[in-house]
N, C-alpha and C. Protein backbone atom coordinates (compact mmCIF):
# COMPACT_ATOMS: atom_id res chain seq x y z
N UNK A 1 101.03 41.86 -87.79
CA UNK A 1 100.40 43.09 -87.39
C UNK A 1 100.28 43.12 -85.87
N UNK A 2 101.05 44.27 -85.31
CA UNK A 2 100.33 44.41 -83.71
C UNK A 2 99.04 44.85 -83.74
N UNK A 3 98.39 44.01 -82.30
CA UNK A 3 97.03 44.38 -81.87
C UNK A 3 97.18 45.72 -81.10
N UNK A 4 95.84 46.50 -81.59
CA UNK A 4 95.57 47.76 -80.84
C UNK A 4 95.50 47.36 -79.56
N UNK A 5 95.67 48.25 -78.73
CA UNK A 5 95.88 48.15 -77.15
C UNK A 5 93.96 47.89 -76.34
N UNK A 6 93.66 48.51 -77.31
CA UNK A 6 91.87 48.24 -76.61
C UNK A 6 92.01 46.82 -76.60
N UNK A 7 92.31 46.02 -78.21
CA UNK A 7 91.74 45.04 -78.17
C UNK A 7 92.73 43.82 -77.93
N UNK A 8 93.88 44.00 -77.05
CA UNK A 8 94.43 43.02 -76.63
C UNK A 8 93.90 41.68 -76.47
N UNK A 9 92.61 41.60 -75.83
CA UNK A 9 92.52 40.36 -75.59
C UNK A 9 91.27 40.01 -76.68
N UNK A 10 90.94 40.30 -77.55
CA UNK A 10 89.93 40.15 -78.85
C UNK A 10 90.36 39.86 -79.83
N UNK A 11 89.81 38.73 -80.64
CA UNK A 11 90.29 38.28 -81.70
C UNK A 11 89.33 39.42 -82.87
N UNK A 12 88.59 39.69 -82.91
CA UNK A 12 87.57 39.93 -83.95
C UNK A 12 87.11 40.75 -83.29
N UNK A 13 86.75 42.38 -84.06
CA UNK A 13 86.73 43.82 -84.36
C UNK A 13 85.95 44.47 -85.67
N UNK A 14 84.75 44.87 -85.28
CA UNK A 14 84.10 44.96 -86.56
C UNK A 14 83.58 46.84 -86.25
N UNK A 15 83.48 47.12 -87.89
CA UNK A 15 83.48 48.12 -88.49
C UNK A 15 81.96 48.60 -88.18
N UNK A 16 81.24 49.54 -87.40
CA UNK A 16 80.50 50.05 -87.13
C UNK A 16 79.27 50.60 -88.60
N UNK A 17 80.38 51.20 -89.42
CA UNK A 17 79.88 51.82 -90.31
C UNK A 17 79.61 50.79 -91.27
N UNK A 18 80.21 49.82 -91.70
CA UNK A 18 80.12 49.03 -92.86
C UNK A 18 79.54 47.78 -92.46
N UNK A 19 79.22 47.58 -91.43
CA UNK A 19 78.78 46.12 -90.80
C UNK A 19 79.90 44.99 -91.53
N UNK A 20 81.47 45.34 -91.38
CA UNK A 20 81.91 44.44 -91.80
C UNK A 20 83.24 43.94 -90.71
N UNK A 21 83.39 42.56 -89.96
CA UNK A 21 83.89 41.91 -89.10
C UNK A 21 85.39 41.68 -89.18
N UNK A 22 86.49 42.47 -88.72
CA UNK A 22 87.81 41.70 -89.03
C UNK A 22 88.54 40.56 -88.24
N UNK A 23 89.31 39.87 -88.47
CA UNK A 23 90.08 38.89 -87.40
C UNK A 23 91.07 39.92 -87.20
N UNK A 24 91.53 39.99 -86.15
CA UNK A 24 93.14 40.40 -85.83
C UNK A 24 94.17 39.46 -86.23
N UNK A 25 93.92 38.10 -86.19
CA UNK A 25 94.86 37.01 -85.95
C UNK A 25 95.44 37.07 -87.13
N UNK A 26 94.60 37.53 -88.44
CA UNK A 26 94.73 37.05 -89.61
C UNK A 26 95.93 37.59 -90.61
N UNK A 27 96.88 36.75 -90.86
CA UNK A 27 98.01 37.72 -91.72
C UNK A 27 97.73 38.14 -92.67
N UNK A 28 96.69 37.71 -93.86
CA UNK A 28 95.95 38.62 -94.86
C UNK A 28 95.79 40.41 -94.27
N UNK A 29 95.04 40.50 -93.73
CA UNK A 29 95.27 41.60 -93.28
C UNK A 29 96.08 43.08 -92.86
N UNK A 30 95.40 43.90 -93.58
CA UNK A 30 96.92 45.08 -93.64
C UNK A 30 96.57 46.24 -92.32
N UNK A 31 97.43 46.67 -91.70
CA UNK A 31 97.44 47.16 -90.34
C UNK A 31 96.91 48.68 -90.79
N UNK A 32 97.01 49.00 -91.92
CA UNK A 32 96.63 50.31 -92.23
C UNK A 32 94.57 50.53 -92.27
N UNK A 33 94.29 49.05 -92.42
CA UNK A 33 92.83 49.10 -92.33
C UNK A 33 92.29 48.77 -90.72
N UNK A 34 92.82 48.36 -90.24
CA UNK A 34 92.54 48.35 -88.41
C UNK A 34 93.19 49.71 -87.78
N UNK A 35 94.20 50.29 -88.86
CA UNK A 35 94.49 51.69 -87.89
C UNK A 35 93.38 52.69 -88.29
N UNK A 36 92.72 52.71 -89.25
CA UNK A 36 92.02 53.69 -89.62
C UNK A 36 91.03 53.36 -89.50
N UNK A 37 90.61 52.24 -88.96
CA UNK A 37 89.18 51.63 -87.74
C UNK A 37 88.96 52.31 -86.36
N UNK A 38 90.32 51.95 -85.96
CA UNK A 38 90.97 52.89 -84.61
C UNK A 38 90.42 54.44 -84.72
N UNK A 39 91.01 55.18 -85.90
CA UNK A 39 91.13 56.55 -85.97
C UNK A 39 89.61 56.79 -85.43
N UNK A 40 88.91 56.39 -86.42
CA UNK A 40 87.37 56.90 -86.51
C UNK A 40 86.83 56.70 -85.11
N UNK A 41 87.42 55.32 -84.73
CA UNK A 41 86.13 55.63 -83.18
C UNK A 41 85.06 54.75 -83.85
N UNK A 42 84.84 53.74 -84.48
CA UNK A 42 83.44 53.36 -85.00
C UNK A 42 83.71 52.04 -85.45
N UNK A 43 84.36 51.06 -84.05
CA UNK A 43 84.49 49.92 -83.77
C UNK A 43 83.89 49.45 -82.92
N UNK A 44 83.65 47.86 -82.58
CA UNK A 44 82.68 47.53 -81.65
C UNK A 44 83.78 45.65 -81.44
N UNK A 45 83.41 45.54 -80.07
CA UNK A 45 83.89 44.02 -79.78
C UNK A 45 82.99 43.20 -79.69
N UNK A 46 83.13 41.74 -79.30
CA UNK A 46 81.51 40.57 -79.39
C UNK A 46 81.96 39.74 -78.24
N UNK A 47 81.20 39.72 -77.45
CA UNK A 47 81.09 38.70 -76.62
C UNK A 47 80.00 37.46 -76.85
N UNK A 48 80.20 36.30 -77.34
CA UNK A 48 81.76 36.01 -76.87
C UNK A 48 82.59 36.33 -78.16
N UNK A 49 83.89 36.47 -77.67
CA UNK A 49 84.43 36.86 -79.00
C UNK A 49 84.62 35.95 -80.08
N UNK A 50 83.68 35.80 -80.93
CA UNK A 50 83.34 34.77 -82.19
C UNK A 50 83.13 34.98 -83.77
N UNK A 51 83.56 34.62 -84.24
CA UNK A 51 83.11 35.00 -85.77
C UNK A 51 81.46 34.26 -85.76
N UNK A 52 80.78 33.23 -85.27
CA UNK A 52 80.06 33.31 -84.97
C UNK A 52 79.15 34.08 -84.48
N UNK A 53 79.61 34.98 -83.80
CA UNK A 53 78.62 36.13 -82.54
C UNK A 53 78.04 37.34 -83.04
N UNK A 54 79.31 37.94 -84.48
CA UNK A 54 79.60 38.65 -85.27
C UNK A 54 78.73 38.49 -86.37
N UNK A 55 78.44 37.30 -86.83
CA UNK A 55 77.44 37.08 -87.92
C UNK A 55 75.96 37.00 -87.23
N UNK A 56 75.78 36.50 -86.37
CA UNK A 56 74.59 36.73 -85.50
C UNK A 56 74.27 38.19 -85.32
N UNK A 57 75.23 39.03 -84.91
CA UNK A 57 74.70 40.59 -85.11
C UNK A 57 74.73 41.17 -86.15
N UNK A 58 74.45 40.25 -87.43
CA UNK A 58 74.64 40.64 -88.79
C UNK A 58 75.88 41.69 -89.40
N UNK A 59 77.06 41.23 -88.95
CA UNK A 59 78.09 41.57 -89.58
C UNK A 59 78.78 40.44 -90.69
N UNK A 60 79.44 41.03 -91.52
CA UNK A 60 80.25 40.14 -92.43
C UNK A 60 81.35 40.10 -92.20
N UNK A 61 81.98 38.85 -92.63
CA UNK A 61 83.57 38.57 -92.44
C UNK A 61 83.82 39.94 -93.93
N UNK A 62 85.12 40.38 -93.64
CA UNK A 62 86.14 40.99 -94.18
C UNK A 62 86.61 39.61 -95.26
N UNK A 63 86.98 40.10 -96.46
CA UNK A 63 87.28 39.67 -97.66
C UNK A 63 89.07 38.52 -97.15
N UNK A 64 89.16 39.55 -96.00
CA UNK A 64 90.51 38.64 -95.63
C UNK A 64 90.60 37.46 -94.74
N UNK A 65 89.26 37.08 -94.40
CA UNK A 65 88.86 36.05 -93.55
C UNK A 65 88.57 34.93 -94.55
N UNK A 66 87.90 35.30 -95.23
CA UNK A 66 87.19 34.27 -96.04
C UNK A 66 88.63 33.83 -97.19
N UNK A 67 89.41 34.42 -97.12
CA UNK A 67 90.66 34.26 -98.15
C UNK A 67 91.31 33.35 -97.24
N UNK A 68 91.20 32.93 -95.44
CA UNK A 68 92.21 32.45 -94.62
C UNK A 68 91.39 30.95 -94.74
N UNK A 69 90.45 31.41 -94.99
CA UNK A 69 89.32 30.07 -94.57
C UNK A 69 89.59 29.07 -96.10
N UNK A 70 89.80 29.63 -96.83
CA UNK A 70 89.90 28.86 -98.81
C UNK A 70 91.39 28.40 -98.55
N UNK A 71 92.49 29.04 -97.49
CA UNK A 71 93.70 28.70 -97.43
C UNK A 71 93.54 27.15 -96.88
N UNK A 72 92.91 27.84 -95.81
CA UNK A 72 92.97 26.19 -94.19
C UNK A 72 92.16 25.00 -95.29
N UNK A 73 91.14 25.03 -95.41
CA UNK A 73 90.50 24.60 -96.70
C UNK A 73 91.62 23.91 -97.62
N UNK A 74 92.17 24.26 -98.24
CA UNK A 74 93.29 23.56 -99.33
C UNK A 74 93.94 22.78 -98.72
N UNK A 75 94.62 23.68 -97.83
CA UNK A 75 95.69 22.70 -96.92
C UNK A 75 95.18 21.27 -96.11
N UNK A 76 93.47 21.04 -96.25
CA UNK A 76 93.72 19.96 -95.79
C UNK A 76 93.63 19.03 -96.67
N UNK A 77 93.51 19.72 -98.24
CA UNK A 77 93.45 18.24 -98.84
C UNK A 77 94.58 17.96 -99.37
């Protein structure tokens, strides 16, 4: 998936309306749900940019984070 041009240099982009956090990095992820993040206007960035920083402002990881995390997870055993 290309990154939107705002968020070139941001890993993680969360949903205003739903309090819910996406990775960019993440290949789970379908470009049709970060374009229609875009559309609305009702995105926000975190400094620092963290999935950490993100849960501190009480957002949730996206269903496709936590699917990358059960991946990395397997793979190390």
């Amino acid at each position: 998936m290309e990154r939107p041009i705002r968020f070139a240099d941001f890993r993680y982009v969360g949903d205003k309306r739903t309090q819910i956090v996406y990775d960019l990095d993440n290949t789970f992820l379908e470009a049709s749900v970060i374009d229609e993040l875009m559309e609305s206007e009702q995105f926000i960035c975190f400094g620092p940019d963290s999935l950490d920083e993100a849960k501190n402002r009480c957002y949730r990881p996206d269903w496709t984070i936590r699917a990358a995390e059960r991946e990395a997870a397997a793979a190390e055993y």
